[in-house]
C-alpha atoms as a PDB file:
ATOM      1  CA  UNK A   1       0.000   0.000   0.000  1.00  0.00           C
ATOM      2  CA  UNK A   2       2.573   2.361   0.904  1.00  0.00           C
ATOM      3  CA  UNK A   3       3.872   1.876  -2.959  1.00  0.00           C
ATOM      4  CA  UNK A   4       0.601   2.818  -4.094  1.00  0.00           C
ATOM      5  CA  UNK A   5       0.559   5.840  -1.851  1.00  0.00           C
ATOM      6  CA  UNK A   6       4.748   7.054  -2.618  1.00  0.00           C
ATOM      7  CA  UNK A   7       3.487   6.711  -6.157  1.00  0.00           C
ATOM      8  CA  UNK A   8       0.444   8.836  -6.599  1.00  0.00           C
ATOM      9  CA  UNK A   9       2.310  11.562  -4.126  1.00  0.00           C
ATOM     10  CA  UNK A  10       5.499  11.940  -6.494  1.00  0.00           C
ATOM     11  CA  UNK A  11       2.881  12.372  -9.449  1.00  0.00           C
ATOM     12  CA  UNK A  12       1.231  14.771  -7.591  1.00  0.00           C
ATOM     13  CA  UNK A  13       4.156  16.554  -7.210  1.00  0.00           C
ATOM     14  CA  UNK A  14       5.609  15.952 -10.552  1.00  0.00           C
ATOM     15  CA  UNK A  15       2.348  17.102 -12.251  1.00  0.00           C
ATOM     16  CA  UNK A  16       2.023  20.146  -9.653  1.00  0.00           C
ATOM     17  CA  UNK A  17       5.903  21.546 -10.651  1.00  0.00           C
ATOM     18  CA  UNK A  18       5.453  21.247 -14.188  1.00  0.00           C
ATOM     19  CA  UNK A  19       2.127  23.128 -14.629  1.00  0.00           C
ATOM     20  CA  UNK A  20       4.232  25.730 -12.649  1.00  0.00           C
ATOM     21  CA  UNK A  21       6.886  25.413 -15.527  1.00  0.00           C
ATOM     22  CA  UNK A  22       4.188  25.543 -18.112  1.00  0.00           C
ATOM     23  CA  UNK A  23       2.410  28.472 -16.597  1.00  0.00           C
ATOM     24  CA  UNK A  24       6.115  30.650 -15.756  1.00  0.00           C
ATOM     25  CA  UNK A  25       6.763  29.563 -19.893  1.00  0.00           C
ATOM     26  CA  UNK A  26       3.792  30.444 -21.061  1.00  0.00           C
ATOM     27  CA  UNK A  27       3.928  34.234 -19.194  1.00  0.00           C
ATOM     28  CA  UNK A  28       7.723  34.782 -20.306  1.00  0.00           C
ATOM     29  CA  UNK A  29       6.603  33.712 -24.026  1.00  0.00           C
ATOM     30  CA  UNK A  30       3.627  36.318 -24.109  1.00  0.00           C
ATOM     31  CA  UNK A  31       5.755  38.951 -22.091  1.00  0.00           C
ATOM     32  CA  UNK A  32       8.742  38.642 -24.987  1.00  0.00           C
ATOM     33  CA  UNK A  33       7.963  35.895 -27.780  1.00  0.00           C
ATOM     34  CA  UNK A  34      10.974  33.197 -28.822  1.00  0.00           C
ATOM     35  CA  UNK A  35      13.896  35.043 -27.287  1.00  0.00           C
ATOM     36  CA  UNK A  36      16.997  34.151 -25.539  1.00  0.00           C
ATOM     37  CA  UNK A  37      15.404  34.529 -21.708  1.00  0.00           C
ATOM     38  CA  UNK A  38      12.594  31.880 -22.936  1.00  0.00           C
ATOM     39  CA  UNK A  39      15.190  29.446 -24.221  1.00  0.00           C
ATOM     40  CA  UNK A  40      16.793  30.108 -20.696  1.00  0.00           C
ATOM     41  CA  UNK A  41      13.677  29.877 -18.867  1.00  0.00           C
ATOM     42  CA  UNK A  42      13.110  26.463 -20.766  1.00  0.00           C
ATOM     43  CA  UNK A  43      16.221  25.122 -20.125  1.00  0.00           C
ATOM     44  CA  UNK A  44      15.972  25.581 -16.347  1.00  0.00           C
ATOM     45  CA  UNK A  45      12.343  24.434 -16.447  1.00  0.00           C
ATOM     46  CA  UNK A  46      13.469  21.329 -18.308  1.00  0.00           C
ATOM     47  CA  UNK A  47      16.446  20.533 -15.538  1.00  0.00           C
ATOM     48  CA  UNK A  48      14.389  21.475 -12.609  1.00  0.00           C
ATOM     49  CA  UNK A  49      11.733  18.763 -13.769  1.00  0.00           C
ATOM     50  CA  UNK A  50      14.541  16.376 -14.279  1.00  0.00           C
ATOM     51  CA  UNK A  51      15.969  17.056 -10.656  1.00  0.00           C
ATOM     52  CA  UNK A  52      12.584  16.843  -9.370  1.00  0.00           C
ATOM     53  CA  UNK A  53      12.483  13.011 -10.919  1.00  0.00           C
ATOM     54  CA  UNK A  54      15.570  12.095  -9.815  1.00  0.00           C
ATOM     55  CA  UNK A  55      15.095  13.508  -6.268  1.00  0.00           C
ATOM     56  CA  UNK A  56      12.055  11.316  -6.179  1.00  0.00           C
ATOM     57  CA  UNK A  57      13.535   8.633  -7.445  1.00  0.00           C
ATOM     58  CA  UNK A  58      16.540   8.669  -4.937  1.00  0.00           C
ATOM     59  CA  UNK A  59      14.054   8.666  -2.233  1.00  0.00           C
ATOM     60  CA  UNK A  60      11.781   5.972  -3.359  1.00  0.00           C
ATOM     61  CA  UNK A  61      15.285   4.072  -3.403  1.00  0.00           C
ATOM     62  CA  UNK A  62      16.494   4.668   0.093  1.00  0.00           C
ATOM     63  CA  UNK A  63      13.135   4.306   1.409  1.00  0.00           C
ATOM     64  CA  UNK A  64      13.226   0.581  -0.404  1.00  0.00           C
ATOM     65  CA  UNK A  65      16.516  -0.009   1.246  1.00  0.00           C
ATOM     66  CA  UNK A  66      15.452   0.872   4.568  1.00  0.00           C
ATOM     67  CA  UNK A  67      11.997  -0.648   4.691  1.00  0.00           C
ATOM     68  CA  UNK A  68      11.753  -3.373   7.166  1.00  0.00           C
ATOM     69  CA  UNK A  69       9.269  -5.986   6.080  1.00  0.00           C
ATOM     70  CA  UNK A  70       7.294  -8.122   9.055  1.00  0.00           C
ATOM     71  CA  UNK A  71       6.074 -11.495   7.885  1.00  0.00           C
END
């Protein structure tokens, strides 16, 4: 159960973080169209996202390792 529950928590909050990205992409492309802050903005939005996986992923991992089963 506690799978289930890690799961739907770190799509919660990779979902959450990336309509944030979307939104902050969408503002900076109205505010000054395809420019070099928007490719800069993109790029940061892009490795945020993948350090928000990653982060995730490492503690998914270590909570694995640590887990004591009872049977």
């Amino acid at each position: 159960m506690w799978k289930i529950g890690f799961a739907f928590w770190a799509s919660w909050q990779m979902l959450k973080w990336t309509a944030v990205a979307v939104a902050v992409l969408f503002v900076l492309y109205l505010w000054g169209g395809f420019n070099g802050a928007f490719v800069l903005a993109v790029l940061a939005a892009v490795l945020g996202l993948w350090g928000l996986k990653k982060t995730l992923g490492g503690y998914y991992e270590r909570e694995q390792s640590e887990r004591r089963y009872t049977r």
